[in-house]
C-alpha atoms as a PDB file:
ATOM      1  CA  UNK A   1     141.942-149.769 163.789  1.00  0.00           C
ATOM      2  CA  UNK A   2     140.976-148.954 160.306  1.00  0.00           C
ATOM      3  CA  UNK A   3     140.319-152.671 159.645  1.00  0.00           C
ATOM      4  CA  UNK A   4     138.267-152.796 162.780  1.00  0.00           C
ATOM      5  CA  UNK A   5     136.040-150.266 161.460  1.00  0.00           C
ATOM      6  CA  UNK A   6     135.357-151.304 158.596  1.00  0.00           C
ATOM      7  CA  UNK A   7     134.214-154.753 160.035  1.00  0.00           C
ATOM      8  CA  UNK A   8     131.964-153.091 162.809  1.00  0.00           C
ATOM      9  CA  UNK A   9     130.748-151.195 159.621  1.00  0.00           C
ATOM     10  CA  UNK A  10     130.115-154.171 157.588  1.00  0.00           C
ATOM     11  CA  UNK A  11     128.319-155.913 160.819  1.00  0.00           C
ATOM     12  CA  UNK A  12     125.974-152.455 160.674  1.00  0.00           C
ATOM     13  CA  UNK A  13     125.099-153.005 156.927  1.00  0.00           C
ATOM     14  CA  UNK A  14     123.864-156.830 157.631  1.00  0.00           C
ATOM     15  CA  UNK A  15     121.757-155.922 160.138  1.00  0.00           C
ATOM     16  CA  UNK A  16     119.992-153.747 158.117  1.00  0.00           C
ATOM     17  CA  UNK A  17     119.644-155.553 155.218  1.00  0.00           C
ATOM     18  CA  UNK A  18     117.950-158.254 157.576  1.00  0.00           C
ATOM     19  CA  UNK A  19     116.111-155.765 158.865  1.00  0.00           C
ATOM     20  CA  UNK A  20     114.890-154.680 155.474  1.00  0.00           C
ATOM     21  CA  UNK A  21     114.508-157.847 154.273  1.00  0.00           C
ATOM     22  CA  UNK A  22     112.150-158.758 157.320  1.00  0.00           C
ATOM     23  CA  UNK A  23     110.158-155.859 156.621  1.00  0.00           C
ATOM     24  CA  UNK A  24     109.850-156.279 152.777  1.00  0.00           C
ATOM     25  CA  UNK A  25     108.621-160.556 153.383  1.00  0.00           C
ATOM     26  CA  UNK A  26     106.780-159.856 156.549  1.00  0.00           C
ATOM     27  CA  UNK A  27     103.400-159.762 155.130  1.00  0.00           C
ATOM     28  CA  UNK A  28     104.526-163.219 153.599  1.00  0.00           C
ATOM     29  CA  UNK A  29     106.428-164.016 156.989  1.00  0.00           C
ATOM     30  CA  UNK A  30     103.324-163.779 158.563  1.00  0.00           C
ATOM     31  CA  UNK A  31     100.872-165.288 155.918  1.00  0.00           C
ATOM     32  CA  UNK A  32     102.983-168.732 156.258  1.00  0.00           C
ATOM     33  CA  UNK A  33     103.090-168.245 160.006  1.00  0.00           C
ATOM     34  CA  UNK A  34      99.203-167.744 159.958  1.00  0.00           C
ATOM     35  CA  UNK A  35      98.418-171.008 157.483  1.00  0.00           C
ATOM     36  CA  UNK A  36     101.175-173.201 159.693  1.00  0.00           C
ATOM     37  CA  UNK A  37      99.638-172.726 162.796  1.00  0.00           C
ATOM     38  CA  UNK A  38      96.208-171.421 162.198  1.00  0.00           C
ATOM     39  CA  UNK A  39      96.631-168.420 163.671  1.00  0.00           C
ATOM     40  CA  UNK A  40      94.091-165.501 163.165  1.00  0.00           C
ATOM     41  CA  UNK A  41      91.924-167.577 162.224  1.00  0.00           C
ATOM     42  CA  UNK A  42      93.636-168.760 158.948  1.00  0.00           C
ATOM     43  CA  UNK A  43      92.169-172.392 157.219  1.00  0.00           C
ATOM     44  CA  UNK A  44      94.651-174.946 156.169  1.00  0.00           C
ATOM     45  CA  UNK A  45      95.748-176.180 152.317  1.00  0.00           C
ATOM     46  CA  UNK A  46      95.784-179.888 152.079  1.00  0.00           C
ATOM     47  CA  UNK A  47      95.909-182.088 149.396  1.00  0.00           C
ATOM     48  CA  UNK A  48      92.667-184.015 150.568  1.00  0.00           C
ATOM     49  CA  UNK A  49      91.063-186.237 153.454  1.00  0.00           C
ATOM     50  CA  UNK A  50      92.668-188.759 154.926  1.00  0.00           C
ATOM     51  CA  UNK A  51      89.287-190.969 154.724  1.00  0.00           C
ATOM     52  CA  UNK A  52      88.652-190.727 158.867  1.00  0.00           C
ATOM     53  CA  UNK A  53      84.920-189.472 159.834  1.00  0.00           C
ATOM     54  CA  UNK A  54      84.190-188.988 163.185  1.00  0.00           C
ATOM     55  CA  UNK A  55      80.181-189.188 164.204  1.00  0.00           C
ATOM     56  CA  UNK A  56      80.152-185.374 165.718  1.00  0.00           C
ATOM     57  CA  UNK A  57      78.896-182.630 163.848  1.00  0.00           C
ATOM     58  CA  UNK A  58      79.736-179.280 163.269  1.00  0.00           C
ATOM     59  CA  UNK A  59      77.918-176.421 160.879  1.00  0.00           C
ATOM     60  CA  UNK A  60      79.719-174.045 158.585  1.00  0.00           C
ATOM     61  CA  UNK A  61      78.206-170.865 157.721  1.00  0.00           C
ATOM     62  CA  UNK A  62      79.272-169.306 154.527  1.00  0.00           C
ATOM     63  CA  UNK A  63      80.181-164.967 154.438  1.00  0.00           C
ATOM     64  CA  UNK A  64      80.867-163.030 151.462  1.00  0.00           C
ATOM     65  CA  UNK A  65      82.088-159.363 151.362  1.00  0.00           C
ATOM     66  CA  UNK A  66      83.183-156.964 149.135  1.00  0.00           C
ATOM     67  CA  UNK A  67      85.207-153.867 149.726  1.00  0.00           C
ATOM     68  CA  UNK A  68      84.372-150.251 148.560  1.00  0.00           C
ATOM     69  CA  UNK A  69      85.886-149.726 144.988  1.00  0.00           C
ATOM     70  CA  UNK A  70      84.881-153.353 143.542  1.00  0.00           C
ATOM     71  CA  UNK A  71      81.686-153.201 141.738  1.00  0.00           C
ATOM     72  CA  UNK A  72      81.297-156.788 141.793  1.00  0.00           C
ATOM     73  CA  UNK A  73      78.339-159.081 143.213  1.00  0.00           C
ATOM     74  CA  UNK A  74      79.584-161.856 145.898  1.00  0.00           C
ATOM     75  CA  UNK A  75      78.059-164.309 147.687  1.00  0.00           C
ATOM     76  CA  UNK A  76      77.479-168.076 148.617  1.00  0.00           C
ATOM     77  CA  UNK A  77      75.682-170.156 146.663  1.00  0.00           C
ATOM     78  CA  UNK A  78      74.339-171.801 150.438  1.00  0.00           C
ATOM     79  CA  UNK A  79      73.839-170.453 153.381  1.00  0.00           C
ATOM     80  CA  UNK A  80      74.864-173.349 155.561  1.00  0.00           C
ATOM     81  CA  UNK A  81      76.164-177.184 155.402  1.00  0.00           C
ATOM     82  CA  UNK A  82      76.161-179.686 158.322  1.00  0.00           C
ATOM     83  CA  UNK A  83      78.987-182.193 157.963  1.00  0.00           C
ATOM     84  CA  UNK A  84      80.354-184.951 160.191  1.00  0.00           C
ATOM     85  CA  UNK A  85      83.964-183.848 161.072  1.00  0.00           C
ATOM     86  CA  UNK A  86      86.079-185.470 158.397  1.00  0.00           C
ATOM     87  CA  UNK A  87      83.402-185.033 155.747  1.00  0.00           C
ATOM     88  CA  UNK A  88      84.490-183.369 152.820  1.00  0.00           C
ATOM     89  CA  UNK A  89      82.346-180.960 151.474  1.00  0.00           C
ATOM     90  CA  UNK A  90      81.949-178.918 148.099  1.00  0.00           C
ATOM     91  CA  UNK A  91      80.618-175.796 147.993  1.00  0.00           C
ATOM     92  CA  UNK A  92      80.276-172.457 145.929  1.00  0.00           C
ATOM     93  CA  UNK A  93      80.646-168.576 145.920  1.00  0.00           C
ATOM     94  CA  UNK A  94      79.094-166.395 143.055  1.00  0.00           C
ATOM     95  CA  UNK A  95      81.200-163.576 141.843  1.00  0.00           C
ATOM     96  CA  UNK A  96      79.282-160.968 139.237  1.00  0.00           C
ATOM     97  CA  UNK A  97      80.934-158.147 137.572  1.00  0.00           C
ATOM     98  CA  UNK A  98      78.598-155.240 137.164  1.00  0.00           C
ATOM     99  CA  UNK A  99      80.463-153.334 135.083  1.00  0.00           C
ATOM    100  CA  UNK A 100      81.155-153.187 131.046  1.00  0.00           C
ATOM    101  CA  UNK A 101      85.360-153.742 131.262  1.00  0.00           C
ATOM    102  CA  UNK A 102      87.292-156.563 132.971  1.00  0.00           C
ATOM    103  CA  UNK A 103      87.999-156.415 136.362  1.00  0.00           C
ATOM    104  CA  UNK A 104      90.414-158.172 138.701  1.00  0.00           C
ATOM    105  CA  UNK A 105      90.028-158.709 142.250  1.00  0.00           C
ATOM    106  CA  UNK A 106      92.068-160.320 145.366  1.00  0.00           C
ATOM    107  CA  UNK A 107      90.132-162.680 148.180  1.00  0.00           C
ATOM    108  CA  UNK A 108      91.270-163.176 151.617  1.00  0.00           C
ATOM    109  CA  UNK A 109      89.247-165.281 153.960  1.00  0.00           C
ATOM    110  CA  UNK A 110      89.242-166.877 157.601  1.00  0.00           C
ATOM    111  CA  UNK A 111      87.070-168.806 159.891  1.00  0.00           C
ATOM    112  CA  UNK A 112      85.572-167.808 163.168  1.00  0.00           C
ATOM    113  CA  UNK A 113      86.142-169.019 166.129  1.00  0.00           C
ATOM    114  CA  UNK A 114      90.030-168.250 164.905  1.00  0.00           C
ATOM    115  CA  UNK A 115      90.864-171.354 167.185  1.00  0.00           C
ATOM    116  CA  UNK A 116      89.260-173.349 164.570  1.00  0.00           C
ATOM    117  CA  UNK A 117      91.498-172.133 161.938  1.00  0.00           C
ATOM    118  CA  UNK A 118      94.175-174.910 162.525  1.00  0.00           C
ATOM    119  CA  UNK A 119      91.470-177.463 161.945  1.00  0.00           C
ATOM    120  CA  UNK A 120      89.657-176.490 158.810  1.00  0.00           C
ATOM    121  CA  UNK A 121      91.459-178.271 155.648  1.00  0.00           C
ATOM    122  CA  UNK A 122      90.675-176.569 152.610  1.00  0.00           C
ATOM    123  CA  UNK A 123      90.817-178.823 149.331  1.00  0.00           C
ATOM    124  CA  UNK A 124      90.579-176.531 146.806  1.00  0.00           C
ATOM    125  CA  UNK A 125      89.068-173.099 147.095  1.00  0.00           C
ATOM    126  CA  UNK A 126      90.061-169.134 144.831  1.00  0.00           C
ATOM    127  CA  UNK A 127      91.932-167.916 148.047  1.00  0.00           C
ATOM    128  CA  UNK A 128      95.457-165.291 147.815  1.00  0.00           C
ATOM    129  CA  UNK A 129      95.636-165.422 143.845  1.00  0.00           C
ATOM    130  CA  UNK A 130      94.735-162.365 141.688  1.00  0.00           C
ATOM    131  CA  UNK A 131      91.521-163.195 139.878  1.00  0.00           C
ATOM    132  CA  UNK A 132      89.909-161.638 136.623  1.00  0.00           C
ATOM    133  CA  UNK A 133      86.049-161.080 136.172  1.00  0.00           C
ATOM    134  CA  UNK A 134      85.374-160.375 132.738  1.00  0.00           C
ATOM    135  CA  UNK A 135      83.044-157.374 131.808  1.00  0.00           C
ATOM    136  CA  UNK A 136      79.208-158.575 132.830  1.00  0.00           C
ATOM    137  CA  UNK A 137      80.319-162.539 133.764  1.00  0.00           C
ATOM    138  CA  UNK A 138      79.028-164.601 136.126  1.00  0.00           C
ATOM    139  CA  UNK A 139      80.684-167.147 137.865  1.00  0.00           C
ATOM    140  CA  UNK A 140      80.480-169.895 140.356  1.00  0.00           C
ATOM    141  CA  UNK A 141      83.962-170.684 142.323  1.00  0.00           C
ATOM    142  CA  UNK A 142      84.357-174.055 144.334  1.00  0.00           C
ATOM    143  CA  UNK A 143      85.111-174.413 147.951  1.00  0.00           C
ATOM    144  CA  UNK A 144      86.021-178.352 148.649  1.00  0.00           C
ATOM    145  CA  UNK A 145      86.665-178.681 152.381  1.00  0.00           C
ATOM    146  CA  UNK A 146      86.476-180.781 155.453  1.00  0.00           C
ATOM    147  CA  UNK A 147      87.008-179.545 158.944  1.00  0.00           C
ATOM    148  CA  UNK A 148      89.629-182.329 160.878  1.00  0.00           C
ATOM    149  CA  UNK A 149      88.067-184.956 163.507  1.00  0.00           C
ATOM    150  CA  UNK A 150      90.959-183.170 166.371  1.00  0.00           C
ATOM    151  CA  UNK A 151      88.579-180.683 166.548  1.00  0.00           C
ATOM    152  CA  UNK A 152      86.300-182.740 169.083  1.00  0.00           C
ATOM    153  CA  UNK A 153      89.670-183.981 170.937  1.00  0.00           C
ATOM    154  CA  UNK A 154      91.585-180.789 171.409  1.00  0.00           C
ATOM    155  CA  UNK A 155      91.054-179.119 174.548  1.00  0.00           C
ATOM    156  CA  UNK A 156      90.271-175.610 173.797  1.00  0.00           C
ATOM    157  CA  UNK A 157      87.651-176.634 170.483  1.00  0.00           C
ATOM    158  CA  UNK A 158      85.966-179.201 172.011  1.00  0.00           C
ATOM    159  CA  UNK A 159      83.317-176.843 172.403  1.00  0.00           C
ATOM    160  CA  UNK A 160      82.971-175.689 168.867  1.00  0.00           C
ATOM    161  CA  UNK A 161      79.997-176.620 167.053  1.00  0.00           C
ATOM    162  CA  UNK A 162      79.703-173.814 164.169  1.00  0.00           C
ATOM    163  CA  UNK A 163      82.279-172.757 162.234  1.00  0.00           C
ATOM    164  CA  UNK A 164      81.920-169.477 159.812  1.00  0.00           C
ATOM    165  CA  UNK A 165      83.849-169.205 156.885  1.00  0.00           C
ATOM    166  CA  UNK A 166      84.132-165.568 155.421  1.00  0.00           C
ATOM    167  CA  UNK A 167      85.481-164.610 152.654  1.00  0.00           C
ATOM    168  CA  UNK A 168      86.638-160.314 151.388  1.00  0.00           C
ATOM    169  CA  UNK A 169      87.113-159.415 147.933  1.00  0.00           C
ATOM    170  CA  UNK A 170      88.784-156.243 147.489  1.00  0.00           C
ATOM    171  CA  UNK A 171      90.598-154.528 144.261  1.00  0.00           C
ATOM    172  CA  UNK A 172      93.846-156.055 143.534  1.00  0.00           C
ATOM    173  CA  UNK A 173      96.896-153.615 143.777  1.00  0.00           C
ATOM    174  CA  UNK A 174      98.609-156.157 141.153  1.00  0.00           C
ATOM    175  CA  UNK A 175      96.368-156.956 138.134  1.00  0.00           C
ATOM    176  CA  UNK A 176      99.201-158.077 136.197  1.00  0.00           C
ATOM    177  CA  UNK A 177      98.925-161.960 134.999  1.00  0.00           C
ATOM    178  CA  UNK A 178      95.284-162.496 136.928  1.00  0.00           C
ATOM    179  CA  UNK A 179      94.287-165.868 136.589  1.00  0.00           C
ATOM    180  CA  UNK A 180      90.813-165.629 134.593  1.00  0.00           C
ATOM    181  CA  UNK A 181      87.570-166.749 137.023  1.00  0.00           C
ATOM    182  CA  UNK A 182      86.309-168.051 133.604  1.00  0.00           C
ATOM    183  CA  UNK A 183      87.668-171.145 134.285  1.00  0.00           C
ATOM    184  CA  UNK A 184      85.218-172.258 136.658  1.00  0.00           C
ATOM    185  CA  UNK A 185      82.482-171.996 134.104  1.00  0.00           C
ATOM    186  CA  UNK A 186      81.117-174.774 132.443  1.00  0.00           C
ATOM    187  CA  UNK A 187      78.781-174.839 129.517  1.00  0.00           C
ATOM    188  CA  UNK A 188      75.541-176.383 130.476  1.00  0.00           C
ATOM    189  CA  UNK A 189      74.433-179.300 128.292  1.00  0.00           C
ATOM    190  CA  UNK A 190      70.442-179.450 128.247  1.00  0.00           C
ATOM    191  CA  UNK A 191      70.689-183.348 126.798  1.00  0.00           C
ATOM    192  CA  UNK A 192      72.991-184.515 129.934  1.00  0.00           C
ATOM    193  CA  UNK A 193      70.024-182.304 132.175  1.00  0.00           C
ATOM    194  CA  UNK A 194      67.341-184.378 130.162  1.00  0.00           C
ATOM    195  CA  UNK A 195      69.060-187.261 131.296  1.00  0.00           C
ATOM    196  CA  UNK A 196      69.838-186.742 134.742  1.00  0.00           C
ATOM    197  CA  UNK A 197      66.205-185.447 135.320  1.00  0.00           C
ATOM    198  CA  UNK A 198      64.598-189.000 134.179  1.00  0.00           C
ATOM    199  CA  UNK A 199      67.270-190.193 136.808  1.00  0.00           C
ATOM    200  CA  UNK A 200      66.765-188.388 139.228  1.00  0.00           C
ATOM    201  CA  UNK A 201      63.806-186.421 139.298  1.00  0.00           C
ATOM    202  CA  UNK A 202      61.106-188.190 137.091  1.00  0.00           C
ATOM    203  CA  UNK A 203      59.820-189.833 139.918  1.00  0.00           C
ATOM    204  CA  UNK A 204      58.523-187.185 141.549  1.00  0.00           C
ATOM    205  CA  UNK A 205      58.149-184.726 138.523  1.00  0.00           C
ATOM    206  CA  UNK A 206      57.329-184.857 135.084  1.00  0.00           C
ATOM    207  CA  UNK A 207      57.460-182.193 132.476  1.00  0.00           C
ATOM    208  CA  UNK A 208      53.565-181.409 131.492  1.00  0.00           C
ATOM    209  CA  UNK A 209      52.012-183.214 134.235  1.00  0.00           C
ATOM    210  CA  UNK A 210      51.694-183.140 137.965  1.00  0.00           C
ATOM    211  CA  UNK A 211      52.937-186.194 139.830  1.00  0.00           C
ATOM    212  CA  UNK A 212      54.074-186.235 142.940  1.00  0.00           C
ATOM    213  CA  UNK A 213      55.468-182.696 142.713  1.00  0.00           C
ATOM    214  CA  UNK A 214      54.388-180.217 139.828  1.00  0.00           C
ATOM    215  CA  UNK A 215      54.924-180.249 136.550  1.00  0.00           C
ATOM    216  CA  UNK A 216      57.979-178.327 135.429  1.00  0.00           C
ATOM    217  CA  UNK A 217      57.067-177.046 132.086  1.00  0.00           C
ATOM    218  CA  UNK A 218      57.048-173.393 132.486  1.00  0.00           C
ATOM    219  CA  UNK A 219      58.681-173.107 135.606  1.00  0.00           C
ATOM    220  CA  UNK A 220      60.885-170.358 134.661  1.00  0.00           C
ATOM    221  CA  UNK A 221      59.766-167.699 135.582  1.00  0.00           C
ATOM    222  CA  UNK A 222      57.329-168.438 137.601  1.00  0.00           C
ATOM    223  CA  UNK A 223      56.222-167.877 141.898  1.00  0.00           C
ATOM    224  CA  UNK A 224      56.684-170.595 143.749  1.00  0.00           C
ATOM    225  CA  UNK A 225      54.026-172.455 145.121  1.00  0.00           C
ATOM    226  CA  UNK A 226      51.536-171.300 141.757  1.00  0.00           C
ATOM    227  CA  UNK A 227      51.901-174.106 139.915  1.00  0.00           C
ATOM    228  CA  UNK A 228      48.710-174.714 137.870  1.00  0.00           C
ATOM    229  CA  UNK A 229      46.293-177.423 138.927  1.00  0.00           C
ATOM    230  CA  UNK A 230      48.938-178.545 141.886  1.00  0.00           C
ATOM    231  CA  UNK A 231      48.307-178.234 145.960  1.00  0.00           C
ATOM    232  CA  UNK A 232      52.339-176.409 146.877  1.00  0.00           C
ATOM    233  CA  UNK A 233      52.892-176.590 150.295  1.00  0.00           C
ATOM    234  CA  UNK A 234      52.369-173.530 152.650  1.00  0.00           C
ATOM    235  CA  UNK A 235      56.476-172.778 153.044  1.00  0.00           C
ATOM    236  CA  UNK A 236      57.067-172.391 149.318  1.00  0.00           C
ATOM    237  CA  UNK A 237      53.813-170.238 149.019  1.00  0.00           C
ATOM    238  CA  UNK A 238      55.012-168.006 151.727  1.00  0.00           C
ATOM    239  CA  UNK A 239      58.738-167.769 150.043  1.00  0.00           C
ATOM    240  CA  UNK A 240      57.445-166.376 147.152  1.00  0.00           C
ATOM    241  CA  UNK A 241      60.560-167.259 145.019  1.00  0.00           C
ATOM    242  CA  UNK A 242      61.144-166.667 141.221  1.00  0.00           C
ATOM    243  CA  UNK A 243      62.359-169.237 139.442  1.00  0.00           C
ATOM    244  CA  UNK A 244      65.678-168.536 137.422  1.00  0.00           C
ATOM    245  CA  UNK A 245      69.082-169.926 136.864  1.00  0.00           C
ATOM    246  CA  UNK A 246      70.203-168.814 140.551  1.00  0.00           C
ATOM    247  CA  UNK A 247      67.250-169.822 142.527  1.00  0.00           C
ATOM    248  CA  UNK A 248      67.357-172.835 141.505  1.00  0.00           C
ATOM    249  CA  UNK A 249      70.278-174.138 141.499  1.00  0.00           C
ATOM    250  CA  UNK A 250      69.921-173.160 145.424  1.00  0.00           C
ATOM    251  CA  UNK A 251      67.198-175.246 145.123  1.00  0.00           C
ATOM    252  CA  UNK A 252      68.603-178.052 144.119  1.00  0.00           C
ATOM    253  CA  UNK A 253      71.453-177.919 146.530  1.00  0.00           C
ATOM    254  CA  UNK A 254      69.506-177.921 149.418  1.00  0.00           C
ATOM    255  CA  UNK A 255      65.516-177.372 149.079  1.00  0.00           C
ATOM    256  CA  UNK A 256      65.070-177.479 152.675  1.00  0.00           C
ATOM    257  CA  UNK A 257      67.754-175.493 153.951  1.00  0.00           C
ATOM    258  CA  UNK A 258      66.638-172.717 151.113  1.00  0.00           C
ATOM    259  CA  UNK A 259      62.834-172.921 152.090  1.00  0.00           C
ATOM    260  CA  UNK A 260      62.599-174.397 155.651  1.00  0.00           C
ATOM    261  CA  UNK A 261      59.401-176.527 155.908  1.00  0.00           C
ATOM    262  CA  UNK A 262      59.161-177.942 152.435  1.00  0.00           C
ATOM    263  CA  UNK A 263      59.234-181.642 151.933  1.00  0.00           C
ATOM    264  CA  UNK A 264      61.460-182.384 148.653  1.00  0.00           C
ATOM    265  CA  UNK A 265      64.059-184.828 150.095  1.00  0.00           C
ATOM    266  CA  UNK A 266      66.167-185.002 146.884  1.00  0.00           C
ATOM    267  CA  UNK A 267      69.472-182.538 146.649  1.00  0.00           C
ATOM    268  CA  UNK A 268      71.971-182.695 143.779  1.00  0.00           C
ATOM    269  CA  UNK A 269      75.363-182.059 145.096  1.00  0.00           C
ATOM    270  CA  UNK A 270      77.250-181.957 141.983  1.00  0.00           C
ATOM    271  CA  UNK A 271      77.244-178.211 140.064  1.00  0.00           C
ATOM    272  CA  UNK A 272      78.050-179.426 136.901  1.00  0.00           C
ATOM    273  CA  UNK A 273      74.881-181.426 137.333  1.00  0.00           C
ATOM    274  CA  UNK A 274      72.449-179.170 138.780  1.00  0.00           C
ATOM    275  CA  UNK A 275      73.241-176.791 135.751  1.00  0.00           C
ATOM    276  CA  UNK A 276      72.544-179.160 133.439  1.00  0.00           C
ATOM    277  CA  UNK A 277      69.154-180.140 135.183  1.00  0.00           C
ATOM    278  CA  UNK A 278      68.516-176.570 135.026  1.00  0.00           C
ATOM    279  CA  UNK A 279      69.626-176.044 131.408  1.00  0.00           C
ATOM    280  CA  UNK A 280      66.992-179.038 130.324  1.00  0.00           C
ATOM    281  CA  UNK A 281      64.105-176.614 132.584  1.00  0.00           C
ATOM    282  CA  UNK A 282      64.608-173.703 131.018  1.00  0.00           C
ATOM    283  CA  UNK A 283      64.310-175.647 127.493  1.00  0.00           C
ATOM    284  CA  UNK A 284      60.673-176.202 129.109  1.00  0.00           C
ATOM    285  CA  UNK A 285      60.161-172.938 129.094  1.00  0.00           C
ATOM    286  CA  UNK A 286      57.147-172.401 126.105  1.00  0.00           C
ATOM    287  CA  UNK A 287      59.333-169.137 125.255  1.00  0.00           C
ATOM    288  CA  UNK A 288      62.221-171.137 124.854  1.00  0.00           C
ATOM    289  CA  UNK A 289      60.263-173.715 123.159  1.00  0.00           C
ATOM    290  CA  UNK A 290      58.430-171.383 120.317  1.00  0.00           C
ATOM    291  CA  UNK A 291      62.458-170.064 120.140  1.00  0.00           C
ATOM    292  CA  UNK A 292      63.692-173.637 119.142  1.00  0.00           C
ATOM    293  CA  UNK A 293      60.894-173.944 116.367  1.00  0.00           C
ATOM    294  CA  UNK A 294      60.561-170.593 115.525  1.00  0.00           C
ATOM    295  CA  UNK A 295      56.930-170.276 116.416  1.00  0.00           C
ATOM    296  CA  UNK A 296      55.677-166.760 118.004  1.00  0.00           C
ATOM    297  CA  UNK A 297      53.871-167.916 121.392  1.00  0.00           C
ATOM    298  CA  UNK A 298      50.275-166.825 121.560  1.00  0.00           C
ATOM    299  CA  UNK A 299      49.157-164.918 124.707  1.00  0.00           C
END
């Protein structure tokens, strides 16, 4: 009897240290359900494309959002890309810390329609780690993705044609051992810019003189479509934009999808190249030039 007990007593203990157990790891539990199967509209991790590119489109729209208690700055870098379903794409989110001490933050994401979730392969991307913002930084995190050609085949998506892919930073609860967003940033190298601009820019631009396009000396800071002695198109008179470090590096990754209506064709996917164009504009700049030589600018 005694020995019977005990066992029925022992059986009791088990089943509530599963039942603990279950309850500890379900947030986990459920996290590895949701990136298995997609559900809740949870993206997939892949190692990359499998090279298949199906001639049906589909547009992702790009969310950012930050919780109360985070004084950060978040957002995407673009609005918008239109891919071909197997296309991989590269993308990027801004992060700013507005404050004067280090800061680390958590990101959870999903896509909308959540029945899309099972077919958007994400590449690489800052998603479920702890990540540190250092006091008054300014980064750019990658998003390389491609949403799967079974899209267009599977019965319930078939009618899916945009895709938005959002994106919550809130405070983390566990700061400890944050990986450092730092690591994304790259130094930008004004000779490389020099270089890619006479590759891919000089024929339409040159630095002191208006060819197709305006001349670029000077651009920093100034309105669009008020460049001296040069005809700018209506849509980049209307937009009004200042141009810095952020605007145009939008720019450059997509001028017509940041001004709709202008007519510069040329985009420069790569980051690491667009900052580099950008780093070789700003040493343009006659501030920057009297800076480099040491000469006061008059006026």
């Amino acid at each position: 009897m005694r020995s019977r007990s005990l066992m029925t007593l022992a059986g009791l203990f088990a089943v509530m240290g599963v039942m603990v157990g279950l309850v500890s790891y379900s947030v986990t539990l459920y996290r590895l359900f949701c990136e298995y199967t997609g559900a809740g509209g949870t993206t997939q991790r892949v190692a990359g494309a499998d090279g298949v590119i199906s001639d049906r489109f589909v547009t992702v729209i790009f969310d950012a959002n930050i919780t109360p208690g985070l004084p950060w700055k978040f957002r995407p870098m673009q609005r918008s890309v239109r891919l071909r379903l197997g296309e991989t794409a590269l993308i990027f989110y801004e992060a700013e810390n507005l404050t004067d001490r280090d800061l680390v933050g958590h990101a959870t994401f999903n896509v909308t329609p959540e029945k899309s979730g099972a077919y958007f392969k994400k590449i690489e991307c800052f998603c479920f780690t702890e990540e540190k913002l250092g006091a008054r930084e300014r980064v750019e995190m990658p998003v390389q993705f491609f949403v799967d050609p079974a899209l267009a085949e599977a019965p319930n998506t078939r009618d899916v044609t945009q895709i938005t892919l959002s994106y919550t930073f809130f405070p983390s609860l566990k700061p400890e051992g944050a990986e450092d967003l730092a690591r994304f940033r790259k130094t930008a190298d004004a000779e490389a810019g020099k270089q890619l601009f006479a590759a891919e820019c000089s024929t339409c631009h040159a630095a002191e003189s208006a060819k197709i396009g305006p001349a670029l000396a000077g651009v920093f800071g100034r309105r669009s479509g008020t460049a001296p002695g040069y005809p700018s198109s209506p849509a980049l008179v209307q937009a009004a934009v200042i141009w810095d470090e952020t605007t145009l590096d939008r720019w450059l990754a997509g001028p017509r999808e940041m001004v709709p209506g202008v007519l510069m064709p040329q985009v420069v996917k790569d980051a690491a190249d667009r900052s580099n164009i950008i780093a070789y504009l700003r040493s343009l700049s006659p501030a920057r030039a009297a800076e480099q030589s040491g000469v006061t600018p008059k006026g």
